[in-house]
N, C-alpha and C. Protein backbone atom coordinates (compact mmCIF):
# COMPACT_ATOMS: atom_id res chain seq x y z
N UNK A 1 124.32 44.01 -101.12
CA UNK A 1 123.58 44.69 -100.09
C UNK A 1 122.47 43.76 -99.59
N UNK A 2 122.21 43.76 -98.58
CA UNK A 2 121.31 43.03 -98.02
C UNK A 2 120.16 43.03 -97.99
N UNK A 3 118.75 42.53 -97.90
CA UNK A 3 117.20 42.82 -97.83
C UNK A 3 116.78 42.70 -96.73
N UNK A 4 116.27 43.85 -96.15
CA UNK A 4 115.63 43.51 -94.72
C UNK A 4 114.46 43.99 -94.95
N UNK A 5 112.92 43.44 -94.70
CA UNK A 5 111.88 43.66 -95.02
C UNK A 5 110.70 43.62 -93.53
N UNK A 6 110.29 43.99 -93.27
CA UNK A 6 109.22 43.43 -92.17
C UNK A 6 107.57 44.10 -92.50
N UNK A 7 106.76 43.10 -92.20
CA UNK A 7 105.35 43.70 -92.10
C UNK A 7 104.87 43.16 -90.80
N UNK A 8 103.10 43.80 -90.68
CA UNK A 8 102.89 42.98 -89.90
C UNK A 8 101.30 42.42 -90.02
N UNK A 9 101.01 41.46 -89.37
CA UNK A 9 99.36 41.27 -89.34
C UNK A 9 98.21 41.62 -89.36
N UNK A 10 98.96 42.58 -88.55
CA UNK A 10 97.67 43.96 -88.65
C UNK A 10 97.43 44.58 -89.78
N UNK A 11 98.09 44.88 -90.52
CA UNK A 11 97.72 45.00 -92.17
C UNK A 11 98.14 44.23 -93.16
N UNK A 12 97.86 43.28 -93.34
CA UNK A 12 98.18 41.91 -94.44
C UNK A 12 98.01 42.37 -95.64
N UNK A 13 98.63 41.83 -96.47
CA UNK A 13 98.53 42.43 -98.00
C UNK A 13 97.24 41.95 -98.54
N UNK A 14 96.74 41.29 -97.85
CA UNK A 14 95.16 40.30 -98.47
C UNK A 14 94.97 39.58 -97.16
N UNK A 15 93.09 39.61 -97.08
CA UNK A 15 92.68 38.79 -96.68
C UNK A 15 91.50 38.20 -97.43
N UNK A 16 91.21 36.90 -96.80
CA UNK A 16 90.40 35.60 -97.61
C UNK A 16 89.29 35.51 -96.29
N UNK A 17 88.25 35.87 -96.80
CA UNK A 17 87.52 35.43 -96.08
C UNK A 17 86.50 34.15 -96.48
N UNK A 18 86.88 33.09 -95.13
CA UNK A 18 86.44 32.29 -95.48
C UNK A 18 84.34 32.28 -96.13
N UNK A 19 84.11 31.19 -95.97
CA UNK A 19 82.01 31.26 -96.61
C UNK A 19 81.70 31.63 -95.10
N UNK A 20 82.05 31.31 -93.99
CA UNK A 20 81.31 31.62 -92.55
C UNK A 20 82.77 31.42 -91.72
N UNK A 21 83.18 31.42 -90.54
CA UNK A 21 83.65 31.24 -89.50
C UNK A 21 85.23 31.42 -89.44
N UNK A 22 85.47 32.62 -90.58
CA UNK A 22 86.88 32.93 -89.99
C UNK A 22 87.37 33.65 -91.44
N UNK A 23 88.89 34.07 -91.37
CA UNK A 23 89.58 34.72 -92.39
C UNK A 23 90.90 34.54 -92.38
N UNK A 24 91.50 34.31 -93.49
CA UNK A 24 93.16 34.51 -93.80
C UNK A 24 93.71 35.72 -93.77
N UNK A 25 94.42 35.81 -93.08
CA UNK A 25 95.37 36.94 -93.57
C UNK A 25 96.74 36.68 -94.07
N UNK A 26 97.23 37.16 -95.14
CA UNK A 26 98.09 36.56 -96.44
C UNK A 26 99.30 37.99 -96.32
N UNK A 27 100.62 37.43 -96.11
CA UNK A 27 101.47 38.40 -96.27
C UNK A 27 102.60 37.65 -96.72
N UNK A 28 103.00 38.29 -98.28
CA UNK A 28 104.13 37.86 -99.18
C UNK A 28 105.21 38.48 -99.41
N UNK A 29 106.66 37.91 -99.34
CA UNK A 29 107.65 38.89 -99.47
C UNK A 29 108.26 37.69 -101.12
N UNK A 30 108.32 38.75 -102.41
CA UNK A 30 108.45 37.82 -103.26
C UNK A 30 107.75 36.80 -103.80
N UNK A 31 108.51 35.04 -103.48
CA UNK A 31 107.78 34.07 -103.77
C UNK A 31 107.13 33.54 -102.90
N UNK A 32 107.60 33.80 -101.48
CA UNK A 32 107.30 33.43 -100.00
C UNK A 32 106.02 34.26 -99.43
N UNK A 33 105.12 33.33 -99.16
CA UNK A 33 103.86 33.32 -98.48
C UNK A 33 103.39 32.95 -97.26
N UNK A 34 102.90 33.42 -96.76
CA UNK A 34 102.60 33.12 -95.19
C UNK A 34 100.99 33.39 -95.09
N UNK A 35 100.93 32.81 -94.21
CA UNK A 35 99.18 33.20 -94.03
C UNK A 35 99.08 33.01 -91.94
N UNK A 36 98.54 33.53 -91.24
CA UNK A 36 97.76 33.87 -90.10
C UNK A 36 96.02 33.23 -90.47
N UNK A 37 96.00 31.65 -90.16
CA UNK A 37 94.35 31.73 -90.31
C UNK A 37 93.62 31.94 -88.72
N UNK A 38 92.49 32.25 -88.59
CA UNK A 38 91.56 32.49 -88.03
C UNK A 38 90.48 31.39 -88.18
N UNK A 39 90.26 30.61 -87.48
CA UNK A 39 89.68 29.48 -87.68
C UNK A 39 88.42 29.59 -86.76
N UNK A 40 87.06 30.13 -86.86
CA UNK A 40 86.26 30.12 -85.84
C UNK A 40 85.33 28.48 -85.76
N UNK A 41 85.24 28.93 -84.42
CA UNK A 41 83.86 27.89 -83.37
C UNK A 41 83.28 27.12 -84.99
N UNK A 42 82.73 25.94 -84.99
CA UNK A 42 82.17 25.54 -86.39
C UNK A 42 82.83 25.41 -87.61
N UNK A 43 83.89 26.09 -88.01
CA UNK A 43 84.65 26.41 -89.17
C UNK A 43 84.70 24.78 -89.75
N UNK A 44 84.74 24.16 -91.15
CA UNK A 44 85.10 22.75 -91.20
C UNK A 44 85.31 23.23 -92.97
N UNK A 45 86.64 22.68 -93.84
CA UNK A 45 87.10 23.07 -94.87
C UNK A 45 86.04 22.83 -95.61
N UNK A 46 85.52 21.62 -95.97
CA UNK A 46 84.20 20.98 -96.60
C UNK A 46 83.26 21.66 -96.60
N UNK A 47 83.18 22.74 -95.58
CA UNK A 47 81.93 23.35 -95.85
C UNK A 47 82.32 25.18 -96.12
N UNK A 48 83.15 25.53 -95.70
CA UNK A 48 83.84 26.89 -95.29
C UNK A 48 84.78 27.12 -96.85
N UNK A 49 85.28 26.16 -96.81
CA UNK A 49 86.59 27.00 -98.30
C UNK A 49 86.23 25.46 -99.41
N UNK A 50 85.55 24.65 -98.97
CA UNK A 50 85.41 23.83 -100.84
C UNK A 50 84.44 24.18 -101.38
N UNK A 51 83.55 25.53 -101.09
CA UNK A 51 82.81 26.19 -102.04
C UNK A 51 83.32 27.42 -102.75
N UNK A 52 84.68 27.57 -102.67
CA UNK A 52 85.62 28.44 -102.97
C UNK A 52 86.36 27.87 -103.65
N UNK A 53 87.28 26.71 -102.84
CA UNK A 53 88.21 25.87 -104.01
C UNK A 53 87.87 25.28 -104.76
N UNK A 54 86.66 24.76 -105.05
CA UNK A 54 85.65 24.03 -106.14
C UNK A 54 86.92 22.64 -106.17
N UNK A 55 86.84 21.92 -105.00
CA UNK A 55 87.79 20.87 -105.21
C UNK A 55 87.17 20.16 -104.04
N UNK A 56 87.19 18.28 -104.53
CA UNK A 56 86.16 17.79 -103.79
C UNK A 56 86.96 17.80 -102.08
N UNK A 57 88.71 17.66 -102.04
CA UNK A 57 89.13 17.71 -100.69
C UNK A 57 90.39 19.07 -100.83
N UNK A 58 90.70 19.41 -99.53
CA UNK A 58 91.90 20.25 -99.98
C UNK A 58 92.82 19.85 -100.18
N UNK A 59 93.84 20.77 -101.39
CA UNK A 59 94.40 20.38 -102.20
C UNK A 59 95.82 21.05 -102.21
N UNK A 60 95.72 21.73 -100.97
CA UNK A 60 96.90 22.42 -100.58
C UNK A 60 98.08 21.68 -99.57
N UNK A 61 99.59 21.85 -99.78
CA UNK A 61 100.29 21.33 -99.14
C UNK A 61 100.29 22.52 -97.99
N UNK A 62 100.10 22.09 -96.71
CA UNK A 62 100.60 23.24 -95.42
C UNK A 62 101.68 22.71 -94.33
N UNK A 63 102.14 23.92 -94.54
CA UNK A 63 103.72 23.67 -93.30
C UNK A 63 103.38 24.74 -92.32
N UNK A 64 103.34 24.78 -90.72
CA UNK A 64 103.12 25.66 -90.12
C UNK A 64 103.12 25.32 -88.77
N UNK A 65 102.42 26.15 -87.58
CA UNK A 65 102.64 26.25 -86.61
C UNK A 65 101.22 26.37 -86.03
N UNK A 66 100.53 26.09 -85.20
CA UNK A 66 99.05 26.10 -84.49
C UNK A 66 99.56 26.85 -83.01
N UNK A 67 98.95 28.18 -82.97
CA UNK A 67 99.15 29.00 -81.92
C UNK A 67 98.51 28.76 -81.15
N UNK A 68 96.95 28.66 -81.20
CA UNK A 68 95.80 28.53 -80.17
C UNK A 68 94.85 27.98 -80.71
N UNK A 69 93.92 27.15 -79.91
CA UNK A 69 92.90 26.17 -80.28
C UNK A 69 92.80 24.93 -80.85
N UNK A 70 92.49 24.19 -81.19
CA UNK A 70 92.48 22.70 -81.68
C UNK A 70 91.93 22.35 -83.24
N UNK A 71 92.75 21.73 -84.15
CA UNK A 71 91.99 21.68 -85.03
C UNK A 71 92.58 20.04 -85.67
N UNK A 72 91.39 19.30 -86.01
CA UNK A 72 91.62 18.14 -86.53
C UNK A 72 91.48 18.47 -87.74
N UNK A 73 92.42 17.50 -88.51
CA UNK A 73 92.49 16.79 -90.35
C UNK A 73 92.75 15.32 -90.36
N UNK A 74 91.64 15.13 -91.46
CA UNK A 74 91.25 14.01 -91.90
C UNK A 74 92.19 13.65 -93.31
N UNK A 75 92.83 12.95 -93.29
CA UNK A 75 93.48 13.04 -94.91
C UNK A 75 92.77 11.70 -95.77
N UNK A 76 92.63 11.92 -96.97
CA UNK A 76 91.64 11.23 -98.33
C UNK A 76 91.89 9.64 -97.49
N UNK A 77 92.79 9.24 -96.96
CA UNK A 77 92.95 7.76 -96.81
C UNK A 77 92.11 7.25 -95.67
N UNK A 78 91.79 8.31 -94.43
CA UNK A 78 91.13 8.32 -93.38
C UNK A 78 92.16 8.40 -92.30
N UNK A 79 93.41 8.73 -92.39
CA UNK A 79 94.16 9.43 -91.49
C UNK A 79 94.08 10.23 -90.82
N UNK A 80 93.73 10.33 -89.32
CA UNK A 80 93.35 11.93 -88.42
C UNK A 80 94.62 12.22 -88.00
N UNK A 81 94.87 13.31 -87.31
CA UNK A 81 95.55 13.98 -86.55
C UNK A 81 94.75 15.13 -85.68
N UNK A 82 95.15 15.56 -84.42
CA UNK A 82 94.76 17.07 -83.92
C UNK A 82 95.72 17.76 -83.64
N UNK A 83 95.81 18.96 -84.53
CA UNK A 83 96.97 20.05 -83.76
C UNK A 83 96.24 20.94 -82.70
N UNK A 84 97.39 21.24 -81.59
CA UNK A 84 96.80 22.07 -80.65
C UNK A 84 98.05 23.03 -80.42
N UNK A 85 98.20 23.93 -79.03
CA UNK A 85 98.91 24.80 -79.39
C UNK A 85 100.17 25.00 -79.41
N UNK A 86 101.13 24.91 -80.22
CA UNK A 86 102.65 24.52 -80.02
C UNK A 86 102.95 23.31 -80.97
N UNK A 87 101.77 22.82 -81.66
CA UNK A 87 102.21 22.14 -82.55
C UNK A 87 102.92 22.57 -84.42
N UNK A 88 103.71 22.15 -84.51
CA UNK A 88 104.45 22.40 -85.62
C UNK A 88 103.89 21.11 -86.66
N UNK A 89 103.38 21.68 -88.27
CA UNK A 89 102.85 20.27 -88.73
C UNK A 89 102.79 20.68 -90.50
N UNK A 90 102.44 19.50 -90.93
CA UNK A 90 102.64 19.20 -92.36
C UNK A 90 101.42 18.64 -92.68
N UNK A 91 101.01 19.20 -93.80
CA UNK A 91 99.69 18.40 -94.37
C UNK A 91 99.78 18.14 -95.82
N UNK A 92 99.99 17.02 -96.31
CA UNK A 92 99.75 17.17 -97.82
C UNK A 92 98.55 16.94 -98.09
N UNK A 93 98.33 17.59 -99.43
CA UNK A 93 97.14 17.90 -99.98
C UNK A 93 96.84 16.59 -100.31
N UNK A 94 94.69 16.76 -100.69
CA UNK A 94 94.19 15.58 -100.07
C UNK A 94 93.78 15.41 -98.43
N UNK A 95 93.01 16.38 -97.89
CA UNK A 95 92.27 16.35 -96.62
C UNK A 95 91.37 17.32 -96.45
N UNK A 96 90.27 16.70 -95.37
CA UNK A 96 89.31 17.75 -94.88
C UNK A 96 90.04 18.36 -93.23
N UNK A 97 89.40 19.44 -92.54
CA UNK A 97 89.52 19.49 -91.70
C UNK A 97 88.78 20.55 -90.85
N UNK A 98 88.33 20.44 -89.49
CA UNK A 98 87.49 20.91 -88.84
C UNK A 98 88.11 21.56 -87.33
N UNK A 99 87.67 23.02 -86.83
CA UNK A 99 87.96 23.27 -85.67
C UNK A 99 87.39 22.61 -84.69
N UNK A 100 88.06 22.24 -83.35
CA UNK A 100 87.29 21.50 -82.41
C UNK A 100 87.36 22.14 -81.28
N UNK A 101 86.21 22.24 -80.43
CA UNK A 101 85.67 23.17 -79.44
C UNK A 101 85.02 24.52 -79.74
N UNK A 102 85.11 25.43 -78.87
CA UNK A 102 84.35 26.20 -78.63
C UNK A 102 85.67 27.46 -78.88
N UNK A 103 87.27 26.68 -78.89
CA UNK A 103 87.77 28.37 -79.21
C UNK A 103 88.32 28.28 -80.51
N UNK A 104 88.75 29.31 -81.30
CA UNK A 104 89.06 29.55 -82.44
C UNK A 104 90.24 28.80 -82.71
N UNK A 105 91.01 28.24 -83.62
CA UNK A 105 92.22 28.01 -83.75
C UNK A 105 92.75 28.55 -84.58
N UNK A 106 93.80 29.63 -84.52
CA UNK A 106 94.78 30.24 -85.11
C UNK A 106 95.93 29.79 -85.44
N UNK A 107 96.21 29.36 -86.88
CA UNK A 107 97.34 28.76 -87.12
C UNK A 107 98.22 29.88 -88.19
N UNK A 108 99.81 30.02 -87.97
CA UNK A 108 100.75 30.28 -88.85
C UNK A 108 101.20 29.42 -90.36
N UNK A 109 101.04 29.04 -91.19
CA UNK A 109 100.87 28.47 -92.42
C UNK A 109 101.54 28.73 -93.50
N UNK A 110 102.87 28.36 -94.10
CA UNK A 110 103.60 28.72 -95.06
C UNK A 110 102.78 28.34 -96.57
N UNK A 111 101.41 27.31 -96.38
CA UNK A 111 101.41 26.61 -97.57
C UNK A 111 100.04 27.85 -98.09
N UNK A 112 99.74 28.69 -98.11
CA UNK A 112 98.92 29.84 -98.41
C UNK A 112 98.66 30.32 -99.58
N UNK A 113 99.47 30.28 -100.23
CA UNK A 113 99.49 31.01 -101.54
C UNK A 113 98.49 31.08 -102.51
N UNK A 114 97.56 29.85 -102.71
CA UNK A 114 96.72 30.01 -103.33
C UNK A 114 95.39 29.54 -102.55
N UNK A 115 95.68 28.94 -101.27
CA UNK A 115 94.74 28.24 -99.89
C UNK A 115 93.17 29.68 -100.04
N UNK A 116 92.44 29.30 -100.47
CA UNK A 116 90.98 29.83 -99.68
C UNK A 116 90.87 30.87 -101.25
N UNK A 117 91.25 30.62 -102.09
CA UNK A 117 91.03 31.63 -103.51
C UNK A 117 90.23 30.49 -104.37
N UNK A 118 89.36 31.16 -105.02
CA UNK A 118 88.54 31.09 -105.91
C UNK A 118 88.84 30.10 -106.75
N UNK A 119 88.83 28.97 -107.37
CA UNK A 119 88.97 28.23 -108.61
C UNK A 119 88.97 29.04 -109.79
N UNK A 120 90.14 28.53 -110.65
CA UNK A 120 89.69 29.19 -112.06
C UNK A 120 90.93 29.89 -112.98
């Protein structure tokens, strides 16, 4: 028999709110994780979620999709990139990263699962 499951965003099984300028919303079917971030004006990982991950860079692998707004990552070697909207992208862990401009960037994110939770 088959599994057909659907939720939606509007009620996420969890959200993470970041230290200031935005929130995760986290919806899991099983082992599979997804996250909807909310990335506001100012948001920058270094300052927003590594007082959460208690880890000096992030340490999360992310696979996903950038819906709206711009957001650069820096990776440990000094590698940049900017996703903007329609970009599809990969980050291995080992980077900072910061929203750029004035609008939010909302990204789709498979690598979530433990992204913006507490150390420990």
């Amino acid at each position: 028999m088959a599994t057909l499951e659907k939720t939606h965003f509007d009620s996420p099984d969890e959200t993470r709110k970041f230290r200031a300028h935005g929130a995760l919303d986290v919806i899991s079917f099983g082992d599979f994780t997804i996250g909807k971030g909310t990335f506001e004006p100012g948001w920058k990982w270094s300052e927003d979620v590594r007082p959460i991950a208690g880890t000096g860079s992030c340490q999360v692998r992310h696979t996903g999709v950038c819906i709206s707004g711009q957001m650069t990552v820096r990776a440990d070697d000094g590698t940049e990139m900017t996703i903007g909207p329609g970009d599809a992208f990969l980050m291995e862990p080992g980077h900072d990263a910061w929203v750029v401009g004035e609008e939010p960037c909302i990204l789709y994110d498979t690598g979530m699962s433990t992204y913006a939770k507490p150390a420990g």
